[in-house]
Protein backbone atom coordinates (compact mmCIF):
# COMPACT_ATOMS: atom_id res chain seq x y z
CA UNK A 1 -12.15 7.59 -13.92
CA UNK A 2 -8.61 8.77 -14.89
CA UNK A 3 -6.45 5.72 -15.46
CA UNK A 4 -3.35 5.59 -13.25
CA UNK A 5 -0.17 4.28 -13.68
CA UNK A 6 0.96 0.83 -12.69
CA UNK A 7 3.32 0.19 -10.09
CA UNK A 8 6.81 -0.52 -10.56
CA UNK A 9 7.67 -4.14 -10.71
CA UNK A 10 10.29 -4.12 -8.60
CA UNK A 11 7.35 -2.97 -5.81
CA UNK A 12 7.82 -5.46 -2.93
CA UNK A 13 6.28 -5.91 0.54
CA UNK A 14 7.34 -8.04 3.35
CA UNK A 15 4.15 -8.58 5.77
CA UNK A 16 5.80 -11.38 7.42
CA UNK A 17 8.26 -9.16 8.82
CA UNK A 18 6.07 -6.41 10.31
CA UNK A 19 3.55 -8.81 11.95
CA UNK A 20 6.37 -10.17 13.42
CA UNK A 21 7.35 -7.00 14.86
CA UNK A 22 3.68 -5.75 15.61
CA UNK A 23 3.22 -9.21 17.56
CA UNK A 24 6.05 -8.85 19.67
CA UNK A 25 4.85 -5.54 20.68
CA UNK A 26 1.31 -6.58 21.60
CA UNK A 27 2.71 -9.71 23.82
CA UNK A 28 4.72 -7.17 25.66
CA UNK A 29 1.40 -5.02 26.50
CA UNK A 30 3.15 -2.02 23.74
CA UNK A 31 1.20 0.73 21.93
CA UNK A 32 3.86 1.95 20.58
CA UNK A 33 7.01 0.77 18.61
CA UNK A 34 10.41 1.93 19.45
CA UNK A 35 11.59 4.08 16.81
CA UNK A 36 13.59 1.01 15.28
CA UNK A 37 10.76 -1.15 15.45
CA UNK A 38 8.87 1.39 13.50
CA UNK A 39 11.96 1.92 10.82
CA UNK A 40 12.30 -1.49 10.90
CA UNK A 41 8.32 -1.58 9.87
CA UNK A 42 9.01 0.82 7.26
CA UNK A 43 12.06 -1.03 5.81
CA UNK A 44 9.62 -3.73 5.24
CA UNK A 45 7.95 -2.13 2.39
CA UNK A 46 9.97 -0.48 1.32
CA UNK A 47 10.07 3.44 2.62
CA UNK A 48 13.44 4.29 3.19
CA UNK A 49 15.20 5.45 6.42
CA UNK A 50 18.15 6.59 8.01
CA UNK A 51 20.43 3.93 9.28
CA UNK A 52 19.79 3.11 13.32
CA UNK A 53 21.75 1.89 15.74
CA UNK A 54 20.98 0.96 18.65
CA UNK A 55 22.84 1.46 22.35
CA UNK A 56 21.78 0.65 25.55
CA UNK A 57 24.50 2.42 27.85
CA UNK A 58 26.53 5.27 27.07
CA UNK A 59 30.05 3.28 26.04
CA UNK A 60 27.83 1.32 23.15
CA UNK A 61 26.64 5.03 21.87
CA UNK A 62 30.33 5.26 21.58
CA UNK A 63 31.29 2.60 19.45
CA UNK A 64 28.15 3.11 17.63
CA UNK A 65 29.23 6.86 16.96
CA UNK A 66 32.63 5.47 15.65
CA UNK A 67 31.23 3.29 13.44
CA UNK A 68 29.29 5.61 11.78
CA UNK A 69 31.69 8.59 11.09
CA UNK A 70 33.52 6.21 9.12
CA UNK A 71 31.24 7.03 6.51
CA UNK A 72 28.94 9.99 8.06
CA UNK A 73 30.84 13.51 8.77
CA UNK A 74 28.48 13.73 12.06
CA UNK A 75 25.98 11.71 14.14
CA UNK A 76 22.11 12.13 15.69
CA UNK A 77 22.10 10.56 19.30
CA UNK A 78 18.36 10.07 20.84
CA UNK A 79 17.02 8.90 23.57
CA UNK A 80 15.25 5.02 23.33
CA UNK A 81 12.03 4.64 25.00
CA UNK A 82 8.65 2.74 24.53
CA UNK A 83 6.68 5.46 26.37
CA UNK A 84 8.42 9.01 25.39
CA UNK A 85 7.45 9.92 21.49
CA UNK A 86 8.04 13.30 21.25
CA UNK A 87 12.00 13.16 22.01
CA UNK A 88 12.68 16.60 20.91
CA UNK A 89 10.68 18.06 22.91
CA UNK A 90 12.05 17.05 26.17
CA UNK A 91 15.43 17.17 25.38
CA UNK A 92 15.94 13.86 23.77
CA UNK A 93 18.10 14.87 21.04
CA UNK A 94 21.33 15.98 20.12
CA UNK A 95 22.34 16.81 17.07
CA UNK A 96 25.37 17.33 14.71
CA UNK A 97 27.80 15.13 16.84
CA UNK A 98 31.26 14.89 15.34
CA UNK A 99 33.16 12.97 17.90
CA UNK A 100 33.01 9.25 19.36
CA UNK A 101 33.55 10.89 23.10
CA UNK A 102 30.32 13.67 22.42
CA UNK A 103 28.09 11.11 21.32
CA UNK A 104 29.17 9.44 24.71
CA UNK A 105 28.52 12.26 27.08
CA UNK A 106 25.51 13.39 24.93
CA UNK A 107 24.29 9.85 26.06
CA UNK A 108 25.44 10.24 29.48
CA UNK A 109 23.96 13.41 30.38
CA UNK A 110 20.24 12.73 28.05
CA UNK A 111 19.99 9.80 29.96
CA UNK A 112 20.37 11.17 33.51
CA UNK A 113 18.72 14.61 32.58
CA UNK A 114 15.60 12.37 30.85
CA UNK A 115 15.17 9.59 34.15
CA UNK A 116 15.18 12.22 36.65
CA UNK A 117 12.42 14.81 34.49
CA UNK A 118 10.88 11.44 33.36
CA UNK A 119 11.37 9.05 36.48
CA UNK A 120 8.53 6.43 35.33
CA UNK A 121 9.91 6.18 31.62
CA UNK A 122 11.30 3.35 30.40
CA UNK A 123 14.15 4.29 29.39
CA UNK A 124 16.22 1.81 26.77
CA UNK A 125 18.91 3.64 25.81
CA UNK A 126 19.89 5.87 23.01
CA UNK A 127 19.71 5.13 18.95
CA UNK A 128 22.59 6.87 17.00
CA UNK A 129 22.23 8.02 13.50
CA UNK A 130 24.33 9.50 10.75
CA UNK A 131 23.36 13.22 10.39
CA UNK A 132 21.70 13.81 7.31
CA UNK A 133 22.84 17.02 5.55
CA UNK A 134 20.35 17.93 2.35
CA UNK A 135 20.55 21.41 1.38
CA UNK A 136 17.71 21.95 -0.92
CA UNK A 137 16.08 19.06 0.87
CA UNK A 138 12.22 19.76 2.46
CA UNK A 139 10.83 18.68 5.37
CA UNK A 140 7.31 16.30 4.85
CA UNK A 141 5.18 15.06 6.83
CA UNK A 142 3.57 11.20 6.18
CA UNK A 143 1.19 10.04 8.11
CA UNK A 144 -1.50 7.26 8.95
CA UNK A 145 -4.64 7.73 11.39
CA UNK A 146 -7.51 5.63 11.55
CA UNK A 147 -11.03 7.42 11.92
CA UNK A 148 -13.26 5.54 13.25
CA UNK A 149 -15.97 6.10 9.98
CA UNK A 150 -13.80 5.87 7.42
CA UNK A 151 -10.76 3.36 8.83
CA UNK A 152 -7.79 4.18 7.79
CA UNK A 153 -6.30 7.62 6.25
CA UNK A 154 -3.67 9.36 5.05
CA UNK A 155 -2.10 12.23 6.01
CA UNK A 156 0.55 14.33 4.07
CA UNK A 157 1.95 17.92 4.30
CA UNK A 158 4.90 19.98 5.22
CA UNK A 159 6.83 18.52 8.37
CA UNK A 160 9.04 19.31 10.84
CA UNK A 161 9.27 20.68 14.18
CA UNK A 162 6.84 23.58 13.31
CA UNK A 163 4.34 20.90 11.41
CA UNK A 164 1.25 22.36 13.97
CA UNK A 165 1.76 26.17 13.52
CA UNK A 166 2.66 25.51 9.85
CA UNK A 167 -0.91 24.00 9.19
CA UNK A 168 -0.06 22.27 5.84
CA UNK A 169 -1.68 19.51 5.49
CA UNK A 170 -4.38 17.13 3.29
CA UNK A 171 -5.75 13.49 4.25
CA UNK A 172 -7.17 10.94 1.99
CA UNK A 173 -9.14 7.81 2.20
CA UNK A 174 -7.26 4.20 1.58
CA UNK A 175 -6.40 2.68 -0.25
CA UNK A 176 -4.25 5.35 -2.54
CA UNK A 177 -2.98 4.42 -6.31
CA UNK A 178 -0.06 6.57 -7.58
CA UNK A 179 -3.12 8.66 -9.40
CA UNK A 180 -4.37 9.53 -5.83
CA UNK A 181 -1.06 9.85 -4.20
CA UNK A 182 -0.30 12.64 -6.84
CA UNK A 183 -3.66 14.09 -6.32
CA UNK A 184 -3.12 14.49 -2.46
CA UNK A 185 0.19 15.91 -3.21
CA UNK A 186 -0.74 18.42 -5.44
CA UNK A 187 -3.76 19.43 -2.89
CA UNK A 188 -0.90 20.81 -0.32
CA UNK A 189 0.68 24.51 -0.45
CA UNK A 190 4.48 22.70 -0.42
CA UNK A 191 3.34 20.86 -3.18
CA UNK A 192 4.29 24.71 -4.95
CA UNK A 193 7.80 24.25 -3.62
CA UNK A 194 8.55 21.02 -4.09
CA UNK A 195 7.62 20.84 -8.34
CA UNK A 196 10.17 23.34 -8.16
CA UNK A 197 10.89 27.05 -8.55
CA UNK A 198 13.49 29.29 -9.94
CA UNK A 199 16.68 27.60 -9.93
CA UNK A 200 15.87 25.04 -7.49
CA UNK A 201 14.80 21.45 -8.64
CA UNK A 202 11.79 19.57 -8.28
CA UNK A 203 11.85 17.19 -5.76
CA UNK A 204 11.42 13.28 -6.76
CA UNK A 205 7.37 13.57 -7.00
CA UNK A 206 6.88 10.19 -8.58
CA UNK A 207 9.38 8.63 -5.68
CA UNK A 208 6.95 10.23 -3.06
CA UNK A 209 3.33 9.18 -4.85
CA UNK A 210 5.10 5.58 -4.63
CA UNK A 211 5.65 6.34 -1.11
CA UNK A 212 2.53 7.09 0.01
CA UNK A 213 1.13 4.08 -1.78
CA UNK A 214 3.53 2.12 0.35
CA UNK A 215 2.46 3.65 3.48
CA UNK A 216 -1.23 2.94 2.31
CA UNK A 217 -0.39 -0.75 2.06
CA UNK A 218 1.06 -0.74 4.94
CA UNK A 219 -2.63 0.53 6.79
CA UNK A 220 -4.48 -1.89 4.97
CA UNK A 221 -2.58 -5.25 5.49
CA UNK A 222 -1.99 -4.36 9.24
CA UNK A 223 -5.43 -3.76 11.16
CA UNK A 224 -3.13 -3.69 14.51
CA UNK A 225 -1.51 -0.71 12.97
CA UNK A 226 -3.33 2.42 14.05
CA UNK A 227 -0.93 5.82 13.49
CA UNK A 228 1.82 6.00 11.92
CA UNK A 229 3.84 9.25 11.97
CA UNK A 230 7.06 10.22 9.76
CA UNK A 231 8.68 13.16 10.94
CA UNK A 232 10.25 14.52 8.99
CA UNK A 233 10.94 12.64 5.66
CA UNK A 234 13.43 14.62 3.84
CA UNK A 235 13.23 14.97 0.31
CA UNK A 236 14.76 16.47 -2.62
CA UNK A 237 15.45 15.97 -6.53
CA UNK A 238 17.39 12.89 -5.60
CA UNK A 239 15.08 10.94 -3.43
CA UNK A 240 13.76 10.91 -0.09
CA UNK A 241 14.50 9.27 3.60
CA UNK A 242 12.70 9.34 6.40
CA UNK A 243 14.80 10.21 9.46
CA UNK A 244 11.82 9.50 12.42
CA UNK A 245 9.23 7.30 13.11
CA UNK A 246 6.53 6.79 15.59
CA UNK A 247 3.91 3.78 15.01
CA UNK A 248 0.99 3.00 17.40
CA UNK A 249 -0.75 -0.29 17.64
CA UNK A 250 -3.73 -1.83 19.03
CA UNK A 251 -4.68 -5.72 19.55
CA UNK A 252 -7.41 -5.90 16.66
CA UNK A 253 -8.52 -9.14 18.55
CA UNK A 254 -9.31 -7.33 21.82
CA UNK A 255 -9.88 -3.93 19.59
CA UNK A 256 -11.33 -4.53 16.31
CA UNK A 257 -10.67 -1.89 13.40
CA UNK A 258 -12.71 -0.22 11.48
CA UNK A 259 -12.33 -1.06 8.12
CA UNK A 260 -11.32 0.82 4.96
CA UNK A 261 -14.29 3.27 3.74
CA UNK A 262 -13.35 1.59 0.29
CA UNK A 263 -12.57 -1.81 0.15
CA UNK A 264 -8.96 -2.39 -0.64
CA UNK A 265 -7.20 -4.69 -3.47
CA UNK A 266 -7.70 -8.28 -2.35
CA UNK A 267 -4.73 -9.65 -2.70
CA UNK A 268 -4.79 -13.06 -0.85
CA UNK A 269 -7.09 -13.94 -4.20
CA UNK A 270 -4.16 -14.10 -6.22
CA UNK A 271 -3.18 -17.90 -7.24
CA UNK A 272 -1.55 -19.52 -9.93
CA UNK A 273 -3.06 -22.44 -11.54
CA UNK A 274 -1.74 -25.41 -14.58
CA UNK A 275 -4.40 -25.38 -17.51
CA UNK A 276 -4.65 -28.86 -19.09
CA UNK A 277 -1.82 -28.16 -21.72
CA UNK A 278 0.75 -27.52 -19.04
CA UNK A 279 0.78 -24.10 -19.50
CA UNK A 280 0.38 -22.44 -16.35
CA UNK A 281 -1.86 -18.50 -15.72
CA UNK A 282 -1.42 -16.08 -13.12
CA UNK A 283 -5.29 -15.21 -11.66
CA UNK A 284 -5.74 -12.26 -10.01
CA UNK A 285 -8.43 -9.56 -9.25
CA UNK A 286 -8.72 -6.65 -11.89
CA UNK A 287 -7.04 -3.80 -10.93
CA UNK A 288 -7.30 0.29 -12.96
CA UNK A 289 -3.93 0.05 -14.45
CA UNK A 290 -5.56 -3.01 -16.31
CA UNK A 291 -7.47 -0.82 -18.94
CA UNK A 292 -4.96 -0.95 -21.51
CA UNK A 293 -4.44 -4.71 -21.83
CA UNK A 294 -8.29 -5.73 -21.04
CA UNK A 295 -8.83 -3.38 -23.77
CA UNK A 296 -6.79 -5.43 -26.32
CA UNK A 297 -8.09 -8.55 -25.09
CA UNK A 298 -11.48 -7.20 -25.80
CA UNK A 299 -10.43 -6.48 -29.62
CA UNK A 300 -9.94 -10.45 -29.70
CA UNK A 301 -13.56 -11.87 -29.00
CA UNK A 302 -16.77 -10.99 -30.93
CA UNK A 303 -18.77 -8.53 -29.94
CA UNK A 304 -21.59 -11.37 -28.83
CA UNK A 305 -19.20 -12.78 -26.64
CA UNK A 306 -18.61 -9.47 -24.55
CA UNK A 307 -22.44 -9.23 -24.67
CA UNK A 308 -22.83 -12.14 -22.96
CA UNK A 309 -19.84 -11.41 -20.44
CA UNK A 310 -20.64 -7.92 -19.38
CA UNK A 311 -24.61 -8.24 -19.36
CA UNK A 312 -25.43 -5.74 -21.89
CA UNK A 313 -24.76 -4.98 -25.67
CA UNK A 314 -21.66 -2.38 -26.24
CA UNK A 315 -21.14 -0.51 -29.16
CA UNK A 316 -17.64 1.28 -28.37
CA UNK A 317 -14.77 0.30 -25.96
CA UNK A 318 -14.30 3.89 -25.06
CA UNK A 319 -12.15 4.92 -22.07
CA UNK A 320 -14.48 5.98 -20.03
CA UNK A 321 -16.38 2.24 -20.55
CA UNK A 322 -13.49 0.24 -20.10
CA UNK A 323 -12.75 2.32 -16.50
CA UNK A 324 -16.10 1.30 -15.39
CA UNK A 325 -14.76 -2.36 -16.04
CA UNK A 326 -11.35 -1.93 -14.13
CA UNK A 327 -12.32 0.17 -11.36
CA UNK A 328 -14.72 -1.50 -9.86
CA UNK A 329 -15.65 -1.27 -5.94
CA UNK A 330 -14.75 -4.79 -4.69
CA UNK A 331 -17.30 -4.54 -1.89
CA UNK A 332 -20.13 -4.75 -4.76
CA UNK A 333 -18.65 -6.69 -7.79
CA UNK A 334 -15.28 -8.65 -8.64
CA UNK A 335 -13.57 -9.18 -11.41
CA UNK A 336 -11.02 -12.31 -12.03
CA UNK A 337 -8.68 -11.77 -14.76
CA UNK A 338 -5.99 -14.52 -16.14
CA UNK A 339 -2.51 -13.18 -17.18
CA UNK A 340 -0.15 -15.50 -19.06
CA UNK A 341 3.44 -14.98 -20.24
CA UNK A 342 4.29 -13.95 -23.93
CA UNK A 343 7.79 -12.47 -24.11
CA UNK A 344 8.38 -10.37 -21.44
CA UNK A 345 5.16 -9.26 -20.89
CA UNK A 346 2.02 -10.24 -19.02
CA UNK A 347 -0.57 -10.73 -21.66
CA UNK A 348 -4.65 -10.95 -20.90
CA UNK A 349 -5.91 -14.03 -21.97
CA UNK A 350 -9.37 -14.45 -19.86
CA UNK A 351 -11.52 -12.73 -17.61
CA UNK A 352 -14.72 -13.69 -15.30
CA UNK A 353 -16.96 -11.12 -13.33
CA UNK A 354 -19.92 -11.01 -10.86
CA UNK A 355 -22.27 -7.88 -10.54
CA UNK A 356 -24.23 -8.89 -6.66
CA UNK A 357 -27.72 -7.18 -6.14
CA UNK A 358 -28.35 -4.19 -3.64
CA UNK A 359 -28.93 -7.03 -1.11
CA UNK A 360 -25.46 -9.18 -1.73
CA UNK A 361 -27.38 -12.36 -2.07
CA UNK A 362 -27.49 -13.03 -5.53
CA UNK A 363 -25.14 -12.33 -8.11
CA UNK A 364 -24.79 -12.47 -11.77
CA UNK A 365 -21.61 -13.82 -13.15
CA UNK A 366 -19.94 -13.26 -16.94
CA UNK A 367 -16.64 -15.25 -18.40
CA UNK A 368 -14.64 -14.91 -21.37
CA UNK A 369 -11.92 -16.60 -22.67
CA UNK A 370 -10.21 -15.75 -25.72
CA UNK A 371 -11.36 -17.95 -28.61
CA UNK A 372 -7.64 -20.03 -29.56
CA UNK A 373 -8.06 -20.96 -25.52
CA UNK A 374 -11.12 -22.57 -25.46
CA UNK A 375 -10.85 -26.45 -24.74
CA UNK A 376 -7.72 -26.09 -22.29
CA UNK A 377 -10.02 -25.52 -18.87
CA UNK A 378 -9.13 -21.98 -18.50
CA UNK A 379 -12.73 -20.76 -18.37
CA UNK A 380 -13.43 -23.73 -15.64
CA UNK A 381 -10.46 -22.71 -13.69
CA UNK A 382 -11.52 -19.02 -13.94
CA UNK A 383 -15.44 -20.48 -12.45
CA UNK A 384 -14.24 -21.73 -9.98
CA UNK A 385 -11.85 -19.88 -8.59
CA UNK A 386 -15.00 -16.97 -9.23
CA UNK A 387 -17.20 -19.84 -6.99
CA UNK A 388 -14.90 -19.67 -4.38
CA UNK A 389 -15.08 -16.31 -3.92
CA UNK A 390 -18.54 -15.74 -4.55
CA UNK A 391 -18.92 -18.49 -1.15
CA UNK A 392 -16.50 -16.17 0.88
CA UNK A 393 -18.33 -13.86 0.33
CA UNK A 394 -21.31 -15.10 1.69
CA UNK A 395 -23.38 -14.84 -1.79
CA UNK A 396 -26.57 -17.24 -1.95
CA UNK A 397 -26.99 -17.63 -5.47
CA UNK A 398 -24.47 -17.37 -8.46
CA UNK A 399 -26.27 -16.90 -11.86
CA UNK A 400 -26.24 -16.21 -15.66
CA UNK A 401 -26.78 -16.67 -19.22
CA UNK A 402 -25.52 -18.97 -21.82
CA UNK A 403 -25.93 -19.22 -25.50
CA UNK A 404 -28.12 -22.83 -26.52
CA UNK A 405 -24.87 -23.58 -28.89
CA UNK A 406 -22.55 -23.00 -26.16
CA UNK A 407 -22.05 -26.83 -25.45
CA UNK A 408 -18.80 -27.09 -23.83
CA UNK A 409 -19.95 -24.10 -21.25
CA UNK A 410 -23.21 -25.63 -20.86
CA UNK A 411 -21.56 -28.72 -19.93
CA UNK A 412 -18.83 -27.02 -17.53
CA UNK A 413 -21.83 -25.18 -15.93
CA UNK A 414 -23.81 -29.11 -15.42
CA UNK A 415 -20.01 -30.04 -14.07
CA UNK A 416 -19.97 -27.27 -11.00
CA UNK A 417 -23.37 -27.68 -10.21
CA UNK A 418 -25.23 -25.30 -11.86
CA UNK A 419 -29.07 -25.47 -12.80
CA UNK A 420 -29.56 -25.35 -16.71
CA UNK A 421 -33.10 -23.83 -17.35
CA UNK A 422 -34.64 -22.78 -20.93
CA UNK A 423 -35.00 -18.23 -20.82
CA UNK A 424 -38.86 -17.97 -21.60
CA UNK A 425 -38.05 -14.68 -22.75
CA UNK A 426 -34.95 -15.75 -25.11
CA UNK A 427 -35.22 -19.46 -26.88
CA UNK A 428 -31.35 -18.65 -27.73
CA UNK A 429 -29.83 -19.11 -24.29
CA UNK A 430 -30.50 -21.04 -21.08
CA UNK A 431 -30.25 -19.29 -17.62
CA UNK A 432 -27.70 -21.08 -15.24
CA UNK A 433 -28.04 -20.56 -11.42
CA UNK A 434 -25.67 -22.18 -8.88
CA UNK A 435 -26.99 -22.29 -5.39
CA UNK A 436 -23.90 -21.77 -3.13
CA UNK A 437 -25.04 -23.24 -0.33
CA UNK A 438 -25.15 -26.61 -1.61
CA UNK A 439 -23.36 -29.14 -0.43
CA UNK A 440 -21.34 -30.57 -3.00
CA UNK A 441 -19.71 -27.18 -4.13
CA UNK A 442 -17.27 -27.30 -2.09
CA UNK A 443 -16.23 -30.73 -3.27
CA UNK A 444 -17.00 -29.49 -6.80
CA UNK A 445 -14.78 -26.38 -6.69
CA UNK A 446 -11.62 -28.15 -5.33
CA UNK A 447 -11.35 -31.04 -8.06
CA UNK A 448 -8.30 -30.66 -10.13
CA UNK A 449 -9.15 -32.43 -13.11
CA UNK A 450 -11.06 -30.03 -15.96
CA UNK A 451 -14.23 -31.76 -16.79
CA UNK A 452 -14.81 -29.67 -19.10
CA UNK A 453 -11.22 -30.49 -21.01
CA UNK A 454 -12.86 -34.29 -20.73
CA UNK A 455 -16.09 -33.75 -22.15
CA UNK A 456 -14.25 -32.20 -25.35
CA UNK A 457 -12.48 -35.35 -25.39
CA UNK A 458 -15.68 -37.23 -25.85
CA UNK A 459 -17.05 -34.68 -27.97
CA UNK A 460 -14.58 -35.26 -30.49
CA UNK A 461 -13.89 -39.14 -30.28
CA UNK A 462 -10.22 -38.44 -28.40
């Protein structure tokens, strides 16, 4: 229940890019990546690695090599293959390279040495890479491996050649938040070395908690990604780079995935909608880093109204309560919240929830809306964007309560469909319950006028 931090904002992933790069594999019948497909894959969101270039003879791992001792005092040359992973161990490597002509032979003879040890490799070449000299730097391991209980998991530990006889390492479920990353970090014997010791530096801890969220997000978008090995990732006080990659994929049409043991952040729910003054809100699902601005939201609404949203009276906004309402397991309940801009930050300005039944068949929903915002149709744009996902989902029945003097909800609730029946047990509020498998909701939920901004209208004589 510990809050973690929020990601930076600079944070940015480019899916488009690696499904680009994990279709071209499948159509070529490829489980693995080359190793700059897999950087390449990396690049995308934003893990960094060593620069790659590729050569397919020994003459273009000589103009590579010259092109990058410009700026690089020596050069890695490796062998290119879709089939061989494990390069160093079969002589696929040469290191510390600090002439055009080397890198040349060094191509020339791993090449020849490689096709006759390995005649039914395909062999594509060699990549050449600037050597990397860090000399406090560690060696890491990062890692993805999909079990097939629990989907997707991470591995992390002390890397290298010696990773196996070393032993060093942890694995956690996805997805990770930078609270979890830490947490798997700090569960590793390196994790001793690298917060620092004696006159050496700790290594950039927060840059590598990002990076392993990264790495999570990268296992959760892509269900044709199934390992993913970085090997090593160097890191020290300064930052860290990862100077090998392997990635293995699978066709999740012709091999399905299991998925994550927890359901991860759904982002393809995120929209942006225009209210009916022109002002436009960002809607997204609630996410744990949320607790501090859905708590001051909260101080803005009567204690009646969050009552009525959250199902059950509250006496104190405590940590530990408002937690429960930001980290919630999206495979049982969801959350919509509605940002819009004030200054330069993101403020909290509405918020609409669904708790589903053991079964999933029925669920109750809450919304709230902060009192000046009534009258705009935020809280009907926050229904039914909640409607839509409640029919994704596969829900039956979408239902809840609303106070008799409630007229403009009452109305917006008539407006999307809902039934509006008198609580036996409560004369103050009427129980609403959508059936989702009606026919007009879909035609309901897709309107883009606000009924419920027109019914004020008539309301008050406008």
């Amino acid at each position: 229940m510990q809050t973690p931090p929020p990601l930076p904002a600079n944070v940015h992933f480019d899916p488009a890019a690696v499904e680009e790069r994990l279709r071209d594999a499948l159509a070529q019948g490829r489980s693995l990546l080359t190793e700059p497909e897999a950087k390449a894959v990396l690049k995308a969101y934003g893990i960094p690695t060593v620069e790659t270039l590729v050569a397919a003879t020994p003459a273009e791992a000589r103009e590579a090599a010259s092109q990058l001792l410009k700026t690089s005092g020596s050069v890695v040359v490796k062998i290119l293959s879709p089939n061989l992973t494990h390069k160093s161990d079969i002589g696929g490597v040469r290191l510390d390279i600090s002439a055009a002509d080397e890198a040349e032979r060094a191509a020339a003879e791993m090449l020849k040495a490689i096709e006759a040890s390995h005649p039914n490799a395909t062999l594509e070449g060699v990549t050449v890479q600037p050597m990397i000299r860090q000399r406090d730097a560690y060696e890491l391991i990062l890692g993805i491996t999909t079990d097939p209980t629990f989907g997707p998991v991470i591995l992390f530990g002390a890397g290298g050649t010696g990773v196996e006889a070393i032993g060093d390492t942890a694995m956690a479920l996805t997805p990770l938040d930078l609270k979890l990353a830490s947490d798997l970090i700090a569960s590793t014997r390196i994790y001793k070395l690298l917060k620092g010791f004696r006159d050496r530096p700790a290594a950039d801890l927060p840059g590598l908690a990002l990076c392993l969220v990264k790495l999570s997000a990268l296992a959760t978008h892509h269900r044709a990604i199934r390992e993913i090995d970085i090997n090593p990732l160097l890191i020290d006080e300064k930052g860290m780079i990862a100077l090998d990659a392997r990635i293995r994929v699978e066709d999740p049409a012709k091999h399905p995935a299991p998925p994550p043991a927890v359901r991860p952040y759904p982002e393809r729910w995120e929209t942006k909608e225009k209210l009916a003054d022109g002002s436009e809100v960002f809607i997204r699902p609630i996410r744990p880093e949320d607790e501090r601005p859905y708590g001051a939201f909260t101080q803005q609404v009567t204690p009646e109204d969050i009552r009525l949203h959250l199902f059950t009276p509250v006496r104190e906004l405590s940590h530990q309560f408002l937690a429960r309402l930001t980290q919630i397991d999206y495979a049982r309940e969801m959350a919509f919240i509605a940002l819009r801009r004030a200054g330069n930050e993101d403020e909290l300005v509405g918020v609409v929830r669904l708790v589903a039944d053991p079964d999933y068949e029925k669920a109750e929903y809450g919304v709230l809306v902060r009192p000046d915002l009534t009258g705009i149709g935020l809280g009907w744009t926050l229904m039914r964007h909640l409607i839509r996902y409640a029919k994704s989902e596969g829900l039956k029945v979408l239902h809840g309560l609303v106070p008799k003097e409630n007229l403009p909800m009452i109305q917006m609730c008539r407006e999307l469909g809902f039934k509006v029946e008198a609580d036996p047990d409560d004369r103050s509020v009427w129980i609403v319950t959508l059936d989702l498998n009606s026919a007009p909701i879909a035609d309901l939920i897709s309107r883009s006028a606000h009924p419920l901004r027109d019914f004020l209208g008539r309301l008050l004589g406008r």
